[in-house]
Protein backbone atom coordinates (compact mmCIF):
# COMPACT_ATOMS: atom_id res chain seq x y z
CA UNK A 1 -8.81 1.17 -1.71
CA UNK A 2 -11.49 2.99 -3.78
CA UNK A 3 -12.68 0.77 -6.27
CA UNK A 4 -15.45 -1.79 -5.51
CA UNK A 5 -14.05 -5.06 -4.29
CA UNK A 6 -15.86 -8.69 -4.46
CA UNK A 7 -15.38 -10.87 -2.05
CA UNK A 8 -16.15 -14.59 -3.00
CA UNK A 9 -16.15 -16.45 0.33
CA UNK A 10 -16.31 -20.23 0.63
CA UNK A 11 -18.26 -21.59 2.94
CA UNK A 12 -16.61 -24.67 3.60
CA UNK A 13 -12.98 -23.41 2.93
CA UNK A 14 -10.95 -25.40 5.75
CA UNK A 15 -7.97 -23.55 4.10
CA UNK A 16 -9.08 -19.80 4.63
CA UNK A 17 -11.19 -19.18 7.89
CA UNK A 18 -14.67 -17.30 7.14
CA UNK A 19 -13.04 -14.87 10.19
CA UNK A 20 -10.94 -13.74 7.86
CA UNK A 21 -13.49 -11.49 6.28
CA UNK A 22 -13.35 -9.78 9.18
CA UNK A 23 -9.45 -7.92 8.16
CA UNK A 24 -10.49 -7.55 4.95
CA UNK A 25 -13.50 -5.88 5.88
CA UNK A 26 -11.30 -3.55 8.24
CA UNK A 27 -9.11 -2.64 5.55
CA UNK A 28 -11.11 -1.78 2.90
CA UNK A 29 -14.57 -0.89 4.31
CA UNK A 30 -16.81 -0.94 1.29
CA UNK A 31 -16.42 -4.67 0.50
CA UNK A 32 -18.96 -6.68 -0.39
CA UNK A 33 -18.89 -10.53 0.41
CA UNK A 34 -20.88 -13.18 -1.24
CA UNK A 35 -21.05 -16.42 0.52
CA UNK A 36 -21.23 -19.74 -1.82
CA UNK A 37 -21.27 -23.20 -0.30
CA UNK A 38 -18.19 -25.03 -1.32
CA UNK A 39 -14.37 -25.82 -0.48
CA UNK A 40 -11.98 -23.36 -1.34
CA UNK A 41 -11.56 -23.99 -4.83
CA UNK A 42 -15.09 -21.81 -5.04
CA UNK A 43 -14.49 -21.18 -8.97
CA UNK A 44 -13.77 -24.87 -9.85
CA UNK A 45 -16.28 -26.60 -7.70
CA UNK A 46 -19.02 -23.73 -8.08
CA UNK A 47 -18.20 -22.11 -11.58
CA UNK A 48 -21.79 -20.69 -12.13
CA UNK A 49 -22.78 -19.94 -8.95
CA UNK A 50 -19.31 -17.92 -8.84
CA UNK A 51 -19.56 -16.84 -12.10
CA UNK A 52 -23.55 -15.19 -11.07
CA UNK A 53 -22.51 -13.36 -8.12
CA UNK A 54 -19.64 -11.94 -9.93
CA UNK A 55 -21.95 -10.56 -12.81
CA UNK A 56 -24.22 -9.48 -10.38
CA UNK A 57 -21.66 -7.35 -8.28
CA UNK A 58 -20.67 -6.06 -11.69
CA UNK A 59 -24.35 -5.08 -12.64
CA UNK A 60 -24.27 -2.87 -9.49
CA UNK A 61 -21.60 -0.35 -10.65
CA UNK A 62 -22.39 3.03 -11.32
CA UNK A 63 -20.97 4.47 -14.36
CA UNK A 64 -17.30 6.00 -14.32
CA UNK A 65 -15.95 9.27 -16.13
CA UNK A 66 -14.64 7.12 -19.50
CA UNK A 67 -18.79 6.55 -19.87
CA UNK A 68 -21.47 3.85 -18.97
CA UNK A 69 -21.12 0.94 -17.58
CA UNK A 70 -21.22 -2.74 -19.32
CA UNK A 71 -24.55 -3.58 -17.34
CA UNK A 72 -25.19 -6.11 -20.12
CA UNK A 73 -23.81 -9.62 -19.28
CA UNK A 74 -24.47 -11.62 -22.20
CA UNK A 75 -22.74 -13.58 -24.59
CA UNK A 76 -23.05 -14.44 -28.42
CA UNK A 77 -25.64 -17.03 -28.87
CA UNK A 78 -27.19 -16.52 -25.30
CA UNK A 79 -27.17 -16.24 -21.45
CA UNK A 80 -24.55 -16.82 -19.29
CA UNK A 81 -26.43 -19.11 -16.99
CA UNK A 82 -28.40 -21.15 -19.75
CA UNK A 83 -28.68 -24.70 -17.84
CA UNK A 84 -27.51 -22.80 -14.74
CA UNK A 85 -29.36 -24.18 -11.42
């Protein structure tokens, strides 16, 4: 694979062992893995803390040959993570 890939690990998934990392990492070497604590419905249980570390792996990306990157992550009336702990 050569497009950047997220890797939202949960770090108290009992369903998907944090081992596996380890093949995806194999596989497609430039992954990057973000660790949140929480059961392995990570985007229900931990919606902003998901929802950050995807913006922020999105912030990192260079810009690509149909022009710049979106490295603004805001919405209409405000910040994503207004209220956000």
């Amino acid at each position: 694979m050569t497009c950047p890939l997220l890797y939202l690990q949960a770090g108290k998934d009992r369903l998907v062992k944090a081992r596996n990392f380890g093949l995806v990492q194999r596989r497609y070497s430039g992954v990057q893995v973000e660790r949140i604590e929480s059961p392995h419905l990570i985007l229900q249980v931990k919606p902003e803390a998901s929802v950050r570390a995807i913006f922020q792996f999105l912030a990192t990306m260079k810009p690509g040959a149909d022009g710049p990157a979106k490295n603004s992550f805001s919405r209409p009336g405000g910040s994503w993570f207004s209220g956000a702990r």
